[in-house]
Protein backbone atom coordinates (compact mmCIF):
# COMPACT_ATOMS: atom_id res chain seq x y z
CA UNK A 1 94.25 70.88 102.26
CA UNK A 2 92.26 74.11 101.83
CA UNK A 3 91.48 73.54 98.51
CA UNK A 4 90.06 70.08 99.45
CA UNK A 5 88.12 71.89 102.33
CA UNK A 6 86.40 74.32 99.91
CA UNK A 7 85.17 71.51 97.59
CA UNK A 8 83.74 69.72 100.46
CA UNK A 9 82.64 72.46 102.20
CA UNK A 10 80.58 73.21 98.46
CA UNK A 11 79.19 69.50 97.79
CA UNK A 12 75.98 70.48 99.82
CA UNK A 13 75.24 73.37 97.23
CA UNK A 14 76.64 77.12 96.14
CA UNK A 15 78.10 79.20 98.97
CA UNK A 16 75.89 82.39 99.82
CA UNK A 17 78.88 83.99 100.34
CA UNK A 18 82.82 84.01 99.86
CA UNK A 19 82.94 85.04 103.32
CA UNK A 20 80.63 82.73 104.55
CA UNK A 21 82.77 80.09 102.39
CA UNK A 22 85.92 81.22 104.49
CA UNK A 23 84.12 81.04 107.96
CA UNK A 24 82.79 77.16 107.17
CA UNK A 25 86.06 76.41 106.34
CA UNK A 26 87.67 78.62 109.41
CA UNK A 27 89.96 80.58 106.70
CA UNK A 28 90.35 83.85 106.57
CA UNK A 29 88.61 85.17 103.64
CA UNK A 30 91.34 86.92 102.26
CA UNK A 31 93.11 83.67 102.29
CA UNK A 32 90.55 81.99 100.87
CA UNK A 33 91.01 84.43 97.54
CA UNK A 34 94.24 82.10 96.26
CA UNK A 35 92.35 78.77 96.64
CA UNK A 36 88.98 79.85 94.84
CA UNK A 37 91.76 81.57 91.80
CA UNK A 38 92.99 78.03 91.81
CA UNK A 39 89.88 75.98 91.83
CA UNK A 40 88.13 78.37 89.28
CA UNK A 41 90.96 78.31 87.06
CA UNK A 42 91.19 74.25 87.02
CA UNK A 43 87.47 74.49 86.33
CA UNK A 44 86.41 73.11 89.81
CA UNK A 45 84.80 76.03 91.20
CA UNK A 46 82.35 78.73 89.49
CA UNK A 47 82.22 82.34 90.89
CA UNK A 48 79.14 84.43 89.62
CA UNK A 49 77.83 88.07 91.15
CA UNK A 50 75.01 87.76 93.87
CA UNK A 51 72.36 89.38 91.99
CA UNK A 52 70.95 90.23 95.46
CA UNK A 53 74.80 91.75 96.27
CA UNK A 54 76.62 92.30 92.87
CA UNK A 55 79.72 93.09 95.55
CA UNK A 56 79.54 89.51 96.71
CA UNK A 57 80.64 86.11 94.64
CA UNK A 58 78.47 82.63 95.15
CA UNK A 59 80.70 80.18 94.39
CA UNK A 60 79.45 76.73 93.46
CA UNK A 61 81.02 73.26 92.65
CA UNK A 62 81.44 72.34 89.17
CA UNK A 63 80.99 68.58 87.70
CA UNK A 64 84.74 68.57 87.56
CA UNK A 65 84.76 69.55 90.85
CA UNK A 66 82.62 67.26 92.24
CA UNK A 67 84.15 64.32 90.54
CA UNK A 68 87.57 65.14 91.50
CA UNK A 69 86.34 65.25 95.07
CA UNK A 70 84.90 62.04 95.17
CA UNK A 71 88.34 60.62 93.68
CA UNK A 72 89.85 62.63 96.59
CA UNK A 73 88.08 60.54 99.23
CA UNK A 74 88.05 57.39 97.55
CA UNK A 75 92.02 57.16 97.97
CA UNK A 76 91.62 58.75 101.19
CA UNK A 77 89.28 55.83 102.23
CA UNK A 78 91.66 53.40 100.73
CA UNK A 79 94.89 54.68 102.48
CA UNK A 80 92.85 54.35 105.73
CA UNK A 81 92.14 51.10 104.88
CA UNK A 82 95.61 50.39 104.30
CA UNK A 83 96.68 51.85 107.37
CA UNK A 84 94.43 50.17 109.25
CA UNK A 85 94.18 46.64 107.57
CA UNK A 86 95.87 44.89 110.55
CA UNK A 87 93.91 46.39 113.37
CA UNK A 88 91.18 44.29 114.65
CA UNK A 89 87.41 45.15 113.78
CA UNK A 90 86.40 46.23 117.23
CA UNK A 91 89.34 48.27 117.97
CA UNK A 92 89.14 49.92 114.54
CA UNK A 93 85.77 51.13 115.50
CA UNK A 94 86.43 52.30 118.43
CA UNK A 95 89.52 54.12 117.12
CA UNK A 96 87.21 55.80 114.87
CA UNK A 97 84.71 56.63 117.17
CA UNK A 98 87.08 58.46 119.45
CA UNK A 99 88.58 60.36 116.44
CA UNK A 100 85.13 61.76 115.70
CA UNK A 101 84.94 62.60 119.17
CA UNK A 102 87.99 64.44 119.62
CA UNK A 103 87.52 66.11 116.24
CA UNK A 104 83.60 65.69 114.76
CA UNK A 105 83.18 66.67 111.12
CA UNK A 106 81.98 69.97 110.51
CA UNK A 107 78.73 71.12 110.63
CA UNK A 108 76.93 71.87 107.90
């Protein structure tokens, strides 16, 4: 799940920050650490010194990256369609507009 937050949380463009990555994502940036290893060594992340901050990493979304997240939501998409083949039209959008309700997508 965290790892799938990170990519989406990096499709709009590079993150200023790792810490600012971790706060979008409500991680703790120290937690965040394992997930970018994992994502940078799969070759779906890229972490490069902040030549304003050489302290602090951007980290960006590689093609790979960005392909294997929009493979990620395309079988999310179709397992909610699945799951919700049998429900009416107008009670599957208002099912879905209570959901965002309760719990909106992040900003951002």
């Amino acid at each position: 799940m965290w790892d799938y937050a990170v990519l989406a949380a990096l499709e709009s463009g590079p993150a200023q920050t790792q810490a600012r990555l971790a706060a979008a994502i409500g991680r703790d940036k120290t937690r965040l650490i394992a997930s970018l290893d994992r994502l940078e060594g799969r070759g779906l992340v890229a972490r490069e010194p902040d030549p304003a901050d050489r302290r602090n990493r951007i980290v960006t979304l590689t093609p790979d990256g960005r392909a294997l997240l929009a493979g990620c939501r395309a079988d999310v998409r179709a397992m909610e369609e699945g799951l919700l083949a049998d429900v009416p039209a107008d009670d599957r959008a208002a099912f879905l507009r209570t959901l965002l309700r309760v719990a909106p997508p992040p900003a951002g």
